[in-house]
Protein backbone atom coordinates (compact mmCIF):
# COMPACT_ATOMS: atom_id res chain seq x y z
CA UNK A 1 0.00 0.00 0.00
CA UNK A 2 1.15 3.14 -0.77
CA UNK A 3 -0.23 6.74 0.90
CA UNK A 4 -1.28 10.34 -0.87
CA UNK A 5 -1.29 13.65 1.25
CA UNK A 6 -3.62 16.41 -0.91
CA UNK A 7 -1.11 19.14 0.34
CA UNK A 8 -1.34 21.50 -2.73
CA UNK A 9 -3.99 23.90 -1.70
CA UNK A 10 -4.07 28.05 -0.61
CA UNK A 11 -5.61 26.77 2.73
CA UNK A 12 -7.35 30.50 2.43
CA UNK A 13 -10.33 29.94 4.98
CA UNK A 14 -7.78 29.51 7.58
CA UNK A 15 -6.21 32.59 7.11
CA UNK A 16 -2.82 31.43 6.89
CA UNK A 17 0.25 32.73 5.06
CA UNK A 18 1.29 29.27 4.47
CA UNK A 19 0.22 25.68 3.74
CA UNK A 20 -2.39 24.47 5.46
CA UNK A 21 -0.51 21.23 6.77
CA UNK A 22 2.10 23.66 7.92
CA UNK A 23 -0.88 24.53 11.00
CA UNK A 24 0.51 24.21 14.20
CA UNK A 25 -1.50 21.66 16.09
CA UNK A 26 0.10 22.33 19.32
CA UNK A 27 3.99 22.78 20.20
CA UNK A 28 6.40 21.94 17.59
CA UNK A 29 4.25 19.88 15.84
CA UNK A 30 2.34 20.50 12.45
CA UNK A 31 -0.10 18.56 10.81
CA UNK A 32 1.88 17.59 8.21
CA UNK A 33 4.34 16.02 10.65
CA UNK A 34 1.58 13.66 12.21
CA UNK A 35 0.25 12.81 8.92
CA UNK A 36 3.84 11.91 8.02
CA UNK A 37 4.41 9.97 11.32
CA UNK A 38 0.71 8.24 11.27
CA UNK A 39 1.25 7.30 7.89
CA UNK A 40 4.61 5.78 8.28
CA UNK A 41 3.94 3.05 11.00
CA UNK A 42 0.95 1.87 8.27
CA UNK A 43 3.16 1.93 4.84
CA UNK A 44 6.81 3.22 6.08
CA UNK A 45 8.06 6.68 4.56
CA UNK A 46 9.32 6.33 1.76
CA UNK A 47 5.93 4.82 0.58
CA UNK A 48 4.41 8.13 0.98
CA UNK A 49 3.62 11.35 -1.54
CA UNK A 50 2.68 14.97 -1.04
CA UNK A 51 1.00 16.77 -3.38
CA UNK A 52 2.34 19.85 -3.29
CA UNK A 53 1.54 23.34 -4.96
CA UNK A 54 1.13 26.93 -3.42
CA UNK A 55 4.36 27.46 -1.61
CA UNK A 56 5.81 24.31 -2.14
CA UNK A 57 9.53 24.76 -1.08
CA UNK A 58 8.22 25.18 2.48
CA UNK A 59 6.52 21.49 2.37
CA UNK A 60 9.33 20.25 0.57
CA UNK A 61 12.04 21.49 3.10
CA UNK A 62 10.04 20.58 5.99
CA UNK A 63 10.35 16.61 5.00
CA UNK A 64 13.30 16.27 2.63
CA UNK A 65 12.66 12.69 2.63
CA UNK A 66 9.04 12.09 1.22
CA UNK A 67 7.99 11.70 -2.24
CA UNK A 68 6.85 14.99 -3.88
CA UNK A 69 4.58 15.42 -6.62
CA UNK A 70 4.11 18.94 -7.78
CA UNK A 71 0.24 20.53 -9.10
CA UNK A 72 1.13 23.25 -10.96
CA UNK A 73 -2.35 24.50 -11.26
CA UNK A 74 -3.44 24.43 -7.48
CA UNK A 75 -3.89 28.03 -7.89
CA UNK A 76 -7.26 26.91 -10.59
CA UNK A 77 -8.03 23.33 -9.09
CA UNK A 78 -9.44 21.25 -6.71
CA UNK A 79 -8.71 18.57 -4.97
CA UNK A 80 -9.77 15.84 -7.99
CA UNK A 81 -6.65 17.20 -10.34
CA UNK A 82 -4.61 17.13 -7.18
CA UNK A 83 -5.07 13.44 -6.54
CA UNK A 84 -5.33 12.10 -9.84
CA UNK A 85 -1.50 13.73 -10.58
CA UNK A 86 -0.57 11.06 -7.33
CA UNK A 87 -2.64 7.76 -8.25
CA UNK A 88 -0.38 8.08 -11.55
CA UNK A 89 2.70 7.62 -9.95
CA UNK A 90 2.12 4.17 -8.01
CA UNK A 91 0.22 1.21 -8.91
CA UNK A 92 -0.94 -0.35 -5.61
CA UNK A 93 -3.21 -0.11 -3.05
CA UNK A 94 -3.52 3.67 -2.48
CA UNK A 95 -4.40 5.50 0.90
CA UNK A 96 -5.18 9.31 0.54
CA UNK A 97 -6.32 11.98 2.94
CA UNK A 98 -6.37 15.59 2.76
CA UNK A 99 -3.81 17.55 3.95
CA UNK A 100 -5.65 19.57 7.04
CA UNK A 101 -7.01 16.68 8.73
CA UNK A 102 -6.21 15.11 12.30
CA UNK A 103 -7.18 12.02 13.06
CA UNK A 104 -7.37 9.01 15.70
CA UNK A 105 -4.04 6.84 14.44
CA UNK A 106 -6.67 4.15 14.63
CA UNK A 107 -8.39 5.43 11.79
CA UNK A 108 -5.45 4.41 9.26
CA UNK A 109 -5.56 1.22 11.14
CA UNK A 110 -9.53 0.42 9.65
CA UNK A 111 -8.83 2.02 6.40
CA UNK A 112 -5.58 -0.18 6.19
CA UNK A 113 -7.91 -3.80 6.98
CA UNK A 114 -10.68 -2.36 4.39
CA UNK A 115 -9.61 -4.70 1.91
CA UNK A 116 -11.23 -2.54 -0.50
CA UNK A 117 -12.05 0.44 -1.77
CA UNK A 118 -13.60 2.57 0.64
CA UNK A 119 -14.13 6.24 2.60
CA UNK A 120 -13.73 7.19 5.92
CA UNK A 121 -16.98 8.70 7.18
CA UNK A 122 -18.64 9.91 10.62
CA UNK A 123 -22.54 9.10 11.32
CA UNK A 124 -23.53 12.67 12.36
CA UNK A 125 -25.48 15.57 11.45
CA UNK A 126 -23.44 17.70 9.72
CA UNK A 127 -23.76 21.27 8.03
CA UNK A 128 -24.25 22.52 4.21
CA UNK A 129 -20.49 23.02 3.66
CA UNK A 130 -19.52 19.27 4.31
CA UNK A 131 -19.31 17.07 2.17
CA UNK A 132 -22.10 14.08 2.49
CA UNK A 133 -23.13 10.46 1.94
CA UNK A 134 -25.86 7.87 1.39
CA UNK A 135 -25.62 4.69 0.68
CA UNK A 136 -27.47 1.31 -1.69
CA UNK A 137 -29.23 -1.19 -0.56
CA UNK A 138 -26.56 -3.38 -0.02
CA UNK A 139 -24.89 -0.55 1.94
CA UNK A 140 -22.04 0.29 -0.62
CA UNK A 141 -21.89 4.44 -0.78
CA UNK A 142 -24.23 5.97 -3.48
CA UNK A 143 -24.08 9.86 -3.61
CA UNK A 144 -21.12 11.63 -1.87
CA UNK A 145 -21.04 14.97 -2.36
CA UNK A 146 -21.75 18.26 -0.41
CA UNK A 147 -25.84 18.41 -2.29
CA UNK A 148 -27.04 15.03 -0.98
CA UNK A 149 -30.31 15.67 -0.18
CA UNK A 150 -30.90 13.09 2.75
CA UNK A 151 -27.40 12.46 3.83
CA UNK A 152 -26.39 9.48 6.34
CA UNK A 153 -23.11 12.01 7.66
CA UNK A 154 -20.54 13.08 6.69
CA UNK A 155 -17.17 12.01 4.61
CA UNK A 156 -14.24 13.12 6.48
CA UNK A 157 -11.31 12.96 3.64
CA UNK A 158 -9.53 10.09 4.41
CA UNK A 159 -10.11 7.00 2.07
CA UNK A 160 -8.75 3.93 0.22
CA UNK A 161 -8.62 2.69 -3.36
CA UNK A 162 -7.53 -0.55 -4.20
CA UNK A 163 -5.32 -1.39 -7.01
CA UNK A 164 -8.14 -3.38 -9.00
CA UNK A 165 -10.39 0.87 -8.96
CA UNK A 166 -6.93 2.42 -9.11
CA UNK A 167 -6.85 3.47 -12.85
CA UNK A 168 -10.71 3.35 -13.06
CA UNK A 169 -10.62 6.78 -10.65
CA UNK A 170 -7.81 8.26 -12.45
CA UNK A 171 -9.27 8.13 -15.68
CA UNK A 172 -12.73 9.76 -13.80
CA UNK A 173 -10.74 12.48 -11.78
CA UNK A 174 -9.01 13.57 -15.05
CA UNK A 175 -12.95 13.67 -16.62
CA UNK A 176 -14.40 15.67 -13.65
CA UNK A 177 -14.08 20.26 -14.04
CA UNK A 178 -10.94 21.54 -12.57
CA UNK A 179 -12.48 22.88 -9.65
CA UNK A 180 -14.03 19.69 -8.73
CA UNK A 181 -13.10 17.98 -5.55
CA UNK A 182 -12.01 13.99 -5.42
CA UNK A 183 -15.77 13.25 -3.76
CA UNK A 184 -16.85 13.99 -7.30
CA UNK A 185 -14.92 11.27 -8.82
CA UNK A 186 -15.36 8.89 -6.64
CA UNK A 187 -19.47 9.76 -6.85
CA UNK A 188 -19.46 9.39 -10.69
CA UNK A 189 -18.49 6.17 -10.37
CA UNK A 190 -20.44 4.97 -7.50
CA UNK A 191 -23.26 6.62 -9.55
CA UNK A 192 -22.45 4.47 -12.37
CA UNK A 193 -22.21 1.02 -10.58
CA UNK A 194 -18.75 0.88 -11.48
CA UNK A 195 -16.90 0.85 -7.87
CA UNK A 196 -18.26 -0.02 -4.58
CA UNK A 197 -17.68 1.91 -1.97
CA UNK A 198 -17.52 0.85 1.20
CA UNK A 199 -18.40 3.09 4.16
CA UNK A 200 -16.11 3.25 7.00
CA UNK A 201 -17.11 4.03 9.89
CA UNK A 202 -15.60 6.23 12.60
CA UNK A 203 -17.46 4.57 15.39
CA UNK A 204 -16.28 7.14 18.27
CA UNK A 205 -12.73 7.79 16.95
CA UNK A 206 -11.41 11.01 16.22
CA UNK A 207 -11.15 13.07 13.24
CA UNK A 208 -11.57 16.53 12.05
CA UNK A 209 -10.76 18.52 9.13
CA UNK A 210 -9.16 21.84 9.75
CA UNK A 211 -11.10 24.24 7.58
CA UNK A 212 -11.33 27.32 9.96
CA UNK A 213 -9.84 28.32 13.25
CA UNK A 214 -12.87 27.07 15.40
CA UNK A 215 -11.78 23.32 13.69
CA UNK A 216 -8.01 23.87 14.86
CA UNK A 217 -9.08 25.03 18.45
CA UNK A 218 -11.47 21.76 18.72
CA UNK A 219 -8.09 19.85 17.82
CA UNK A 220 -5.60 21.44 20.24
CA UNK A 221 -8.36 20.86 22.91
CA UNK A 222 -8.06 17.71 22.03
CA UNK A 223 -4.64 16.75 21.94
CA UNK A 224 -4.17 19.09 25.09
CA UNK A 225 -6.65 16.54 26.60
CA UNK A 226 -3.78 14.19 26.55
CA UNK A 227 -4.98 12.50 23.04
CA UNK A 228 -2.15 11.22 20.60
């Protein structure tokens, strides 16, 4: 298995003057330095790529020793031109997750044993800006986006493609507008019966994407709680 950090993004509802993974979490350590650290006990470093873009020497210096994989137009897209630039560099089990999230180590841990390809997601209420999920029948995710009308929670951008959907999503994400995110990718083909996508859920574990500064302070609460 291989691993994908979505690093290449302004990070402008934060209001930060530099890359959102480059948020202090609490002292000394950034999220991009637990991501790295979570990340290596489940595939080892040199299995893992950034995605890098605005400001990208910063990243880059930070952790010499990661893969890099530059988006030259993170200033015009999302998230879905982001990822498929990484999916076209390995061809393996992939593990992604955007780069302002915090997370339960555990949580790599069930994504990891998935066997399959699946997405991370929370059984909550949660608001218009998130993006949200319902599922088939058979329980396989259906529509994931942020306009599901009846949504089952919330997808918190951390997820798994296996080797056999590996190609099948890069071929979508390179369909989908520039200023698409991943979700839309993955939802085309879930749409389309052509992947199933397993729900994983978070089941009282921890994780939170860092979108504005009331999201960071709910983190450094809880790491200053004692929580790895």
């Amino acid at each position: 298995m291989k691993a994908i950090i979505l690093a290449a993004g302004m990070g402008t509802r934060l209001g930060s003057l530099v890359p959102k993974p480059l948020t202090e979490v609490s002292d000394g350590l950034m999220i991009i330095d637990y991501q790295a650290e979570q990340l290596a006990r489940v595939v080892g470093r040199d299995s893992i790529a950034v995605v890098v873009g605005y400001k990208k020497e910063l990243l880059m210096e930070k952790h010499p020793d990661l893969l890099y994989v530059y988006n030259e137009a993170y200033a015009t897209t999302n998230t879905a031109k982001s990822l498929v630039r990484g999916l076209t560099k390995f061809d393996d089990d992939i593990l992604w997750l955007n780069g302002d999230v915090y997370f339960d180590p555990a949580v790599l841990d069930k994504l990891a044993e998935a066997g399959c390809t699946a997405a991370l997601v929370d059984r909550s209420k949660c608001g218009k800006e998130e993006v949200k999920y319902d599922v088939y029948e058979d329980g396989t995710i259906r529509n994931l986006s942020k306009a599901v009308q009846e949504p089952l929670g919330e997808a918190v951008g951390i997820n798994v493609v296996s080797r056999a959907d590996r190609a099948l999503l890069a071929e979508e994400l390179a369909r989908v507008a520039a200023d698409d995110y991943f979700e839309k990718g993955l939802e085309n083909l879930t749409l389309a019966r052509k992947i199933r996508l397993k729900p994983i859920y978070l089941e009282g574990l921890f994780c939170k994407e860092i979108d504005f500064q009331e999201d960071l302070e709910v983190v450094q609460e809880y790491i200053a709680k004692g929580n790895s």
